[in-house]
C-alpha atoms as a PDB file:
ATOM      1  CA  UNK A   1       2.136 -21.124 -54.025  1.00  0.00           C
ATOM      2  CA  UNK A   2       0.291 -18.315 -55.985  1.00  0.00           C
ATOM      3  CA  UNK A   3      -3.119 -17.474 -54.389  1.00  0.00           C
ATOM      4  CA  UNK A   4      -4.121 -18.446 -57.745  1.00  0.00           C
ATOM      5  CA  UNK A   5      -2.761 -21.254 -57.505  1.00  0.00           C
ATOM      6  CA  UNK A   6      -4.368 -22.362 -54.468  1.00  0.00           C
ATOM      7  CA  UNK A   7      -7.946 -21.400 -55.801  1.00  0.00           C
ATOM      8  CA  UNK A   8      -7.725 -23.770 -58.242  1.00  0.00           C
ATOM      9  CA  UNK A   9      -6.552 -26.327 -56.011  1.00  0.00           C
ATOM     10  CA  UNK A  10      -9.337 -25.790 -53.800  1.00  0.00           C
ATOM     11  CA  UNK A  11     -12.248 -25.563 -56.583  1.00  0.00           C
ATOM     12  CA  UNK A  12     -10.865 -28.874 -58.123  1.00  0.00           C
ATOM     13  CA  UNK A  13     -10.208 -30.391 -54.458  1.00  0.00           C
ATOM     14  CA  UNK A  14     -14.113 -29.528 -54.116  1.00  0.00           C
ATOM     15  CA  UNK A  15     -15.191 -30.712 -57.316  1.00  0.00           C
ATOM     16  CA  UNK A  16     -13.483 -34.333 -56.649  1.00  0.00           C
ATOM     17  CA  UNK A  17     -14.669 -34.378 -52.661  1.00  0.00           C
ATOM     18  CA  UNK A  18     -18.016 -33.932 -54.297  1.00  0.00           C
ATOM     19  CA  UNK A  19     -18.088 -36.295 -56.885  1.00  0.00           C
ATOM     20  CA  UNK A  20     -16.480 -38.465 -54.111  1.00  0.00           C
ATOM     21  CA  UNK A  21     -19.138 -38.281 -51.825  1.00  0.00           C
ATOM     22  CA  UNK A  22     -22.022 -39.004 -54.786  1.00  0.00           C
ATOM     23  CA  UNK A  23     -19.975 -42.372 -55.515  1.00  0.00           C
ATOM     24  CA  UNK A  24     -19.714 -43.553 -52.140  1.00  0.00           C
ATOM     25  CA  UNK A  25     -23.101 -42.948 -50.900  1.00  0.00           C
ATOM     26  CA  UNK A  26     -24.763 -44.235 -54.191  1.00  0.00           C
ATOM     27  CA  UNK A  27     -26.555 -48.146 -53.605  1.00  0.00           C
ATOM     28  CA  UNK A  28     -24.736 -49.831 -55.950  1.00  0.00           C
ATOM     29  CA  UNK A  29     -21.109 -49.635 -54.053  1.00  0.00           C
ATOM     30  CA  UNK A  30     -19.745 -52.309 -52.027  1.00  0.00           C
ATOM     31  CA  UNK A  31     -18.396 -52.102 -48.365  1.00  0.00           C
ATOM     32  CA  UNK A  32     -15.148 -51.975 -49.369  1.00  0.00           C
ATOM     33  CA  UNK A  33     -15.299 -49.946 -52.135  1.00  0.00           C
ATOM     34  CA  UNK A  34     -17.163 -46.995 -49.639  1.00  0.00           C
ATOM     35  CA  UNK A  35     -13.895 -47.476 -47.099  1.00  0.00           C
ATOM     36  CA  UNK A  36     -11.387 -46.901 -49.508  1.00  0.00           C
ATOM     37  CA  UNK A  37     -13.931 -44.147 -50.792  1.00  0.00           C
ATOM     38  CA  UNK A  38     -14.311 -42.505 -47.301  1.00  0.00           C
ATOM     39  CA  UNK A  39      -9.850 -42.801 -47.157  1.00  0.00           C
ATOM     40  CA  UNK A  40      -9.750 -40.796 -50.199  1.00  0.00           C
ATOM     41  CA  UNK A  41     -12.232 -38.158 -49.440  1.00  0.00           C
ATOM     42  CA  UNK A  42     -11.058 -37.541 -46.228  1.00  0.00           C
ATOM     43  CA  UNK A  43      -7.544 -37.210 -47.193  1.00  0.00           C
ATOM     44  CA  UNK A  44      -9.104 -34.643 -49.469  1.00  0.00           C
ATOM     45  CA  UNK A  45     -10.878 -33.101 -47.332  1.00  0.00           C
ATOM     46  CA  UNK A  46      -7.417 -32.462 -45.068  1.00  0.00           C
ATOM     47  CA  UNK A  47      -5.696 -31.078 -48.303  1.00  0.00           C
ATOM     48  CA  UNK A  48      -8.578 -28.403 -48.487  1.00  0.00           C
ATOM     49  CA  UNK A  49      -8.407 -27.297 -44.734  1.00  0.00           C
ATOM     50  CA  UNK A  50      -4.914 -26.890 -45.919  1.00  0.00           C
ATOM     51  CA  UNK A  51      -5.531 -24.516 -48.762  1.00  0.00           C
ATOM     52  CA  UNK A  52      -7.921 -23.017 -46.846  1.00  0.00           C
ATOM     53  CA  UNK A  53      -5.543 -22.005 -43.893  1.00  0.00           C
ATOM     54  CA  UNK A  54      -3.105 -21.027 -47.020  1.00  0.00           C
ATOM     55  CA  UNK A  55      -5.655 -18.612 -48.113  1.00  0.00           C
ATOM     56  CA  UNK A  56      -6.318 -17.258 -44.637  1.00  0.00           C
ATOM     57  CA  UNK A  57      -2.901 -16.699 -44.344  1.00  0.00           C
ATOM     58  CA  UNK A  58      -2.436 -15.093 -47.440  1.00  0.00           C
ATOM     59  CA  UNK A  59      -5.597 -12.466 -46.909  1.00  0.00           C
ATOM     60  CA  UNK A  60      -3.891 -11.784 -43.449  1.00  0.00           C
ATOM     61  CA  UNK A  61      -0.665 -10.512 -45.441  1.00  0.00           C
ATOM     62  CA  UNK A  62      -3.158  -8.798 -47.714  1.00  0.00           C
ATOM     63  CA  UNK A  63      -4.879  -7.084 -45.054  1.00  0.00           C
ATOM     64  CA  UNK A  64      -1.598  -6.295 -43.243  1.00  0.00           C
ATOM     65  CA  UNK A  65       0.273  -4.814 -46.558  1.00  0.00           C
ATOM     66  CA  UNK A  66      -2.905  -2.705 -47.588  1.00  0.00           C
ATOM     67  CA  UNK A  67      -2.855  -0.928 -44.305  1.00  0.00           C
ATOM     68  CA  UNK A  68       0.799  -0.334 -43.928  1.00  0.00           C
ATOM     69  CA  UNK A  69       0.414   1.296 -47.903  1.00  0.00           C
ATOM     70  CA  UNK A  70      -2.859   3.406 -46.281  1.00  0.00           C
ATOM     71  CA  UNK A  71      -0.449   4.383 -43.513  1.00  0.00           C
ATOM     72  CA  UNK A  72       2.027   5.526 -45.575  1.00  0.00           C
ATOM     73  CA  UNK A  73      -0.611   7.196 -47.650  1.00  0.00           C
ATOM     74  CA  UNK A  74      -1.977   9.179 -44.875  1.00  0.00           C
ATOM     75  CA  UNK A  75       2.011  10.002 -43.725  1.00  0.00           C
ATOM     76  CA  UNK A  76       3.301  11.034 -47.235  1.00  0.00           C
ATOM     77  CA  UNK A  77       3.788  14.582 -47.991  1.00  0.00           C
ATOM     78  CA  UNK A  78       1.865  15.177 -51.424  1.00  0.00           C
ATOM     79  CA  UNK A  79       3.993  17.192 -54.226  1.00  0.00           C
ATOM     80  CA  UNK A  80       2.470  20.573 -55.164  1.00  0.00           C
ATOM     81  CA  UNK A  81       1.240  18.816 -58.631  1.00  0.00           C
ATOM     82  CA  UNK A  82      -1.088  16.098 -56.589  1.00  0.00           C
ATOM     83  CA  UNK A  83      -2.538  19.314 -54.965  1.00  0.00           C
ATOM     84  CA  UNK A  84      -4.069  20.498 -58.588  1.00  0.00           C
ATOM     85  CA  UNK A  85      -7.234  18.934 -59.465  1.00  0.00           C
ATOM     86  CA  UNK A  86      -7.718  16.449 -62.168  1.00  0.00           C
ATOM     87  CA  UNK A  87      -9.623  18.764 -64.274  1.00  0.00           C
ATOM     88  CA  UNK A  88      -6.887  21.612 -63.994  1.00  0.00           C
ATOM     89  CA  UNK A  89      -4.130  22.487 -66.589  1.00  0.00           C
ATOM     90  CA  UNK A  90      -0.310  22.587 -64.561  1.00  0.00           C
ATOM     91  CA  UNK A  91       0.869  26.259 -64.630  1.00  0.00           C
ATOM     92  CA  UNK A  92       2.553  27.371 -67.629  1.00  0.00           C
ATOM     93  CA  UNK A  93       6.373  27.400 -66.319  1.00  0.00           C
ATOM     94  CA  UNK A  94       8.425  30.606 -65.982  1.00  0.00           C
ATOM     95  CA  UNK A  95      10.376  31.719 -68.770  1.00  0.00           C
ATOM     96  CA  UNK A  96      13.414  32.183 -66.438  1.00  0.00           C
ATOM     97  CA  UNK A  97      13.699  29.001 -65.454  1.00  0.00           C
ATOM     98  CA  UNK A  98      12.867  27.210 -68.464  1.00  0.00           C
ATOM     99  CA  UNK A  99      16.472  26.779 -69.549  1.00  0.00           C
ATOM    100  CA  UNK A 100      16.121  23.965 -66.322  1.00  0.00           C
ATOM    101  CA  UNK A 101      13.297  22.265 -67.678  1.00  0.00           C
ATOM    102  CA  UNK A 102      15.361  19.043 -68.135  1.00  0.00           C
ATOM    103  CA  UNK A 103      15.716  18.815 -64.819  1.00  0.00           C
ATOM    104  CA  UNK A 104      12.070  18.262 -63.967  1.00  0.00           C
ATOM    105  CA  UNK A 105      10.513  14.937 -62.426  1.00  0.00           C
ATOM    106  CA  UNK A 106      11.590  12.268 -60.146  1.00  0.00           C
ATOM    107  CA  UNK A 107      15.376  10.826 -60.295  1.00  0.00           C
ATOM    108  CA  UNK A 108      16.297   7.921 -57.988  1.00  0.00           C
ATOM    109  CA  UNK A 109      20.465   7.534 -57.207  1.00  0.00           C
ATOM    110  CA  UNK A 110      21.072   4.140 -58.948  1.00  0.00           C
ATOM    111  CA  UNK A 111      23.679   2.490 -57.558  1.00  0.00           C
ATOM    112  CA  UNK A 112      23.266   3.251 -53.952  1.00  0.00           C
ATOM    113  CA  UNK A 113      25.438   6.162 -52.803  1.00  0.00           C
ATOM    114  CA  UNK A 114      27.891   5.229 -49.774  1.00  0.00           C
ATOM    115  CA  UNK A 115      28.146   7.795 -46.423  1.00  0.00           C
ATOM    116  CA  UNK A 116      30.687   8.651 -44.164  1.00  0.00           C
ATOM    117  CA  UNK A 117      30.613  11.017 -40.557  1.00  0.00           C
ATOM    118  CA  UNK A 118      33.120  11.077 -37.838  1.00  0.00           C
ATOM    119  CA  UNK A 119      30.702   9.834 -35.644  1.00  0.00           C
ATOM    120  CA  UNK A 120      28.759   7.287 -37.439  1.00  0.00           C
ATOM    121  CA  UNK A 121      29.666   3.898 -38.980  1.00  0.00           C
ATOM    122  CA  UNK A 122      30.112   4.195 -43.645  1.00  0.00           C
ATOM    123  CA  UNK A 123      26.670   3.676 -44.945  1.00  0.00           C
ATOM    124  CA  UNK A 124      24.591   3.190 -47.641  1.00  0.00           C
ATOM    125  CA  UNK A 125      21.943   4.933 -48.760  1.00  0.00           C
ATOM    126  CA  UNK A 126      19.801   5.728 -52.026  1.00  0.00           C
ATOM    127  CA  UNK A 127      18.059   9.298 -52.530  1.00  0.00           C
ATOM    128  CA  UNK A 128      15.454  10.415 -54.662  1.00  0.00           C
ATOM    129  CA  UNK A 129      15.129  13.917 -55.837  1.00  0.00           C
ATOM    130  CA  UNK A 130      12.039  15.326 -56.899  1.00  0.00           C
ATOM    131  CA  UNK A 131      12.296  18.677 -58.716  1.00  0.00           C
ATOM    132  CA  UNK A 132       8.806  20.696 -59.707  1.00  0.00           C
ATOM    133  CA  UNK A 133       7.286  23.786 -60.469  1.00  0.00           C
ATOM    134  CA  UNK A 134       4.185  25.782 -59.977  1.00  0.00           C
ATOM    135  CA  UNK A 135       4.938  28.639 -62.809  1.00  0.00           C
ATOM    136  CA  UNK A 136       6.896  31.181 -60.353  1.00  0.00           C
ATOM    137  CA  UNK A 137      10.653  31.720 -61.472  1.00  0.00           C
ATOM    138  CA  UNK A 138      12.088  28.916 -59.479  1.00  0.00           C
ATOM    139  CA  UNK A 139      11.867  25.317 -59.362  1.00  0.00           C
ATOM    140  CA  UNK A 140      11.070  23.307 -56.407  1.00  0.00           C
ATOM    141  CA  UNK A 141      13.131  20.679 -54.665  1.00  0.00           C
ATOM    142  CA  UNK A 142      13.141  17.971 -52.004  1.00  0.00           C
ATOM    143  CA  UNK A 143      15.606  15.540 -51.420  1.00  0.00           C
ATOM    144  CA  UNK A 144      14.631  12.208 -49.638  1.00  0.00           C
ATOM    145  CA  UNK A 145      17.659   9.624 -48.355  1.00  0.00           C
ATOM    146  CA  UNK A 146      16.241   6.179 -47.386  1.00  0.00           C
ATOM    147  CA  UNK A 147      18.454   2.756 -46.299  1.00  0.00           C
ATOM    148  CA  UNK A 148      18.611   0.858 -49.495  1.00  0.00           C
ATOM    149  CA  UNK A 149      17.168  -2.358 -47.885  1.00  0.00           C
ATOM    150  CA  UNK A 150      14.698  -1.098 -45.470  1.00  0.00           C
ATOM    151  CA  UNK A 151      13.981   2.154 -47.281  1.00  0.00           C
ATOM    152  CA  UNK A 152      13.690   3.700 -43.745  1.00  0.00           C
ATOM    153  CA  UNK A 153      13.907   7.149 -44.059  1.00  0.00           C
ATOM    154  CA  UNK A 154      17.781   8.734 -43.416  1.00  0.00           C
ATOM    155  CA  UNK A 155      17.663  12.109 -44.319  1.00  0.00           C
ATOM    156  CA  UNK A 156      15.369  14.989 -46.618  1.00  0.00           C
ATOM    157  CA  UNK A 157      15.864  18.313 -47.502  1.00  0.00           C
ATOM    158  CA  UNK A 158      13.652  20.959 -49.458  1.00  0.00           C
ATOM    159  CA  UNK A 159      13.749  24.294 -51.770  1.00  0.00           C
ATOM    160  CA  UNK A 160      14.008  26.255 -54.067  1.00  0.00           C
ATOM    161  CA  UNK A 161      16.261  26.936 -57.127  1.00  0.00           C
ATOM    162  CA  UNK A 162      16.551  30.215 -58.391  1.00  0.00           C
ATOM    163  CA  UNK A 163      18.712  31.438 -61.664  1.00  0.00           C
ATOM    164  CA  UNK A 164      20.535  34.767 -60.515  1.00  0.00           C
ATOM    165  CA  UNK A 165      19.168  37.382 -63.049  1.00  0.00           C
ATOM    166  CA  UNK A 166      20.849  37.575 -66.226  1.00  0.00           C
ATOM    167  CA  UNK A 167      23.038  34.041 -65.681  1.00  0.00           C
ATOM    168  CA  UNK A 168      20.902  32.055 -68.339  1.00  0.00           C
ATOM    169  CA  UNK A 169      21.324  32.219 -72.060  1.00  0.00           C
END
């Protein structure tokens, strides 16, 4: 159930408790009528304590996912372009390296790749690459490996590509 889902159950479990309660306190209601009154509200009033232990719940998770994303916030390595500010143009890229200028942005390996070592059971594993540049005559690289279920982190690498003078054209 959506927490959406569950608010509206809850207003419109409120909104019929209420009502409930005007009609069985009013005068004009018999004994009986009040019992079967009281059943029916109370029953209600267990399906919200429900929903409300549902929502709890569900702002728990909340809670618990926003500060495992500010974790990995506070852990992640920023790119040289999140370093700029806002207001800043990106550096006008080399000339010798512009021949590479395809290459730029984020690429994710799609299927997962598969890993062997002598010492180590075959494996899985996907890898991003994330090439950049900050307008010197190379490009920057890093290379991050993660598991493709846990995306726990396997293996990264970092540097620099360079054209050898005179190679381009």
């Amino acid at each position: 159930m959506s927490i959406n889902e569950v608010i509206l159950s809850a207003s419109g479990a409120c909104k019929l408790i209420d009502s409930l309660h005007s009609y069985c306190f009013s005068s004009r209601q018999n004994k009986s009528q009040v019992c079967c009154l009281r059943e029916q509200v109370e029953k209600k009033n267990g399906e919200l304590k429900s929903l409300r232990q549902r929502v709890s719940r569900s702002d728990s998770q909340v809670r618990k996912l926003q500060e495992k994303l500010d974790e990995l916030r506070r852990v992640s390595v920023p790119y040289p372009s999140s370093l700029l500010s806002p207001s800043r143009e990106p550096p006008k890229m080399n000339p010798v390296v512009e021949p590479l200028s395809w290459m730029l942005g984020t690429w994710l390996s799609d299927p997962p790749g598969a890993g062997t070592y002598p010492t180590l059971q075959p494996f899985q594993y996907l890898e991003e690459v994330h090439i950049s540049h900050v307008g010197q005559p190379m490009l920057n690289f890093s290379f991050n490996s993660f598991h493709p279920d846990t995306r726990k982190p396997m293996h990264r690498e970092c540097g620099f590509i360079r054209l050898k003078p005179g190679s381009s054209g």
